[in-house]
Protein backbone atom coordinates (compact mmCIF):
# COMPACT_ATOMS: atom_id res chain seq x y z
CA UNK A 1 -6.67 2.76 -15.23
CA UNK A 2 -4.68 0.04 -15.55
CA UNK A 3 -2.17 -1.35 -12.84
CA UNK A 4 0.75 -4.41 -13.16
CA UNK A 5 2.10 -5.44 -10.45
CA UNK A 6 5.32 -7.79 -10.34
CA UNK A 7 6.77 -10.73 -8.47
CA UNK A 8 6.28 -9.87 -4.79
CA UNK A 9 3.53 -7.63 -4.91
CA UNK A 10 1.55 -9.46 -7.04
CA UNK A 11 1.75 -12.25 -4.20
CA UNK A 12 0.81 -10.27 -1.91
CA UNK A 13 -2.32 -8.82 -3.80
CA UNK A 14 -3.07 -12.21 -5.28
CA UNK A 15 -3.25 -10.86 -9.15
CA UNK A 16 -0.81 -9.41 -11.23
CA UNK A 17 -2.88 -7.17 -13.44
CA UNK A 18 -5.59 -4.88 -11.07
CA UNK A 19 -7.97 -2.30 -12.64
CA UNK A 20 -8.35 0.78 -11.21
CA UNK A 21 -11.34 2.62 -9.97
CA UNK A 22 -9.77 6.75 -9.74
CA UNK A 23 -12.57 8.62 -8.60
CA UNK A 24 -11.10 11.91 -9.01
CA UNK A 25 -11.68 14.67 -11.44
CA UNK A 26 -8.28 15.54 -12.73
CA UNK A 27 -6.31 12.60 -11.23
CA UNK A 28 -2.83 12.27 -10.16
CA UNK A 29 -0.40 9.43 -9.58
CA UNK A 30 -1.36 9.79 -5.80
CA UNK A 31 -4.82 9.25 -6.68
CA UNK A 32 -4.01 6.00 -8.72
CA UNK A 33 -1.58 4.34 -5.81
CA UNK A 34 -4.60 5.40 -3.43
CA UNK A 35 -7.46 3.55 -5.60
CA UNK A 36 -4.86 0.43 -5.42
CA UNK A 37 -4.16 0.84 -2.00
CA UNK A 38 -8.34 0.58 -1.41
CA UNK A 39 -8.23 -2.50 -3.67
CA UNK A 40 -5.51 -3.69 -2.24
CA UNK A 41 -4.61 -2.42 1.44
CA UNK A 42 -2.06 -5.19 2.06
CA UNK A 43 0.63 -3.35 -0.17
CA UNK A 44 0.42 -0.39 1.43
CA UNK A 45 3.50 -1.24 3.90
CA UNK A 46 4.81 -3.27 0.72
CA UNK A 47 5.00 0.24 -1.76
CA UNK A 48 4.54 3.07 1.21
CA UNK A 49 6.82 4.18 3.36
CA UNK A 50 4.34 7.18 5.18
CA UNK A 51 3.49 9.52 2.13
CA UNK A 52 6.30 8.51 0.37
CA UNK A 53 7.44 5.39 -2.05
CA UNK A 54 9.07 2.95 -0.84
CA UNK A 55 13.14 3.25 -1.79
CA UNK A 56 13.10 -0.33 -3.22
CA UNK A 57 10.16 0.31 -5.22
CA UNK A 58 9.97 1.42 -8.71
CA UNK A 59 7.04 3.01 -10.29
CA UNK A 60 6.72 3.20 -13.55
CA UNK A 61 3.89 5.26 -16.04
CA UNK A 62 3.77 4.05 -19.33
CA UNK A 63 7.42 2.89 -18.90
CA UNK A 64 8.84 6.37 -17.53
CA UNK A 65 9.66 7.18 -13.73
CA UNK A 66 7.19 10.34 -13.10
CA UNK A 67 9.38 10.77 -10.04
CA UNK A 68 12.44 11.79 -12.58
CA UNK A 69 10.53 15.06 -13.32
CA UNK A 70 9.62 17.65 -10.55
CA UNK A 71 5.87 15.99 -10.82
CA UNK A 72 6.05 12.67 -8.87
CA UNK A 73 3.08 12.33 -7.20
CA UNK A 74 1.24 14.78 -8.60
CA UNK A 75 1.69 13.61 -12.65
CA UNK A 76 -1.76 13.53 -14.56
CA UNK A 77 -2.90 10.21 -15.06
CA UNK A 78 -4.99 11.55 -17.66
CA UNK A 79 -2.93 10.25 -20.32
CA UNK A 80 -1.63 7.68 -18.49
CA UNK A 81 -2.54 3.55 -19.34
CA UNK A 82 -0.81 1.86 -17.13
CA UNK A 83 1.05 1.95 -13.69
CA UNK A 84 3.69 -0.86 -12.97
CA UNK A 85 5.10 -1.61 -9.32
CA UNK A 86 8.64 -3.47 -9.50
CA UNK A 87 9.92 -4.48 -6.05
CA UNK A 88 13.55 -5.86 -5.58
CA UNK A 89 13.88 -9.13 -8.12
CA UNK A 90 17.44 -11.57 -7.76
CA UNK A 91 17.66 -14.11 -9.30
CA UNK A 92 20.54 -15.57 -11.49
């Protein structure tokens, strides 16, 4: 599993582009963000906000928001190539 991260976060995790190791059978988005979070713990406050995303974050699979459909967390990553994390960008 593939995960991009952009402008802040990638700061923060040093890399913009992180593979993921998801160790779980059927995994889920939660499972993905988890396996970055262990390859990455200093976005956790950066992306979490408890158990849930951020509001300022947007997560993106394959270019569509799971969190627009009643899955969220829990959308298959079978299928799934890539994750991208977007925090606030300005700029002009």
């Amino acid at each position: 599993m593939h995960c991009k991260l952009f402008a802040t976060l990638a700061e923060t995790a040093g890399q913009r582009d992180v593979e993921l190791a998801v160790e779980a059978e059927d995994p889920t988005l939660r499972d993905g963000i988890d396996a970055l979070l262990a390859a990455e713990p200093a976005l956790e406050a950066e992306i979490l906000d408890g158990d849930e995303l951020q509001p300022h974050i947007r997560l993106l699979c394959d270019g569509e928001n799971p969190f627009d459909t009643a899955d969220g967390w829990n959308t298959a990553l079978s299928s799934v190539e890539e994750i991208a994390l977007f925090p606030p960008v300005t700029g002009g």
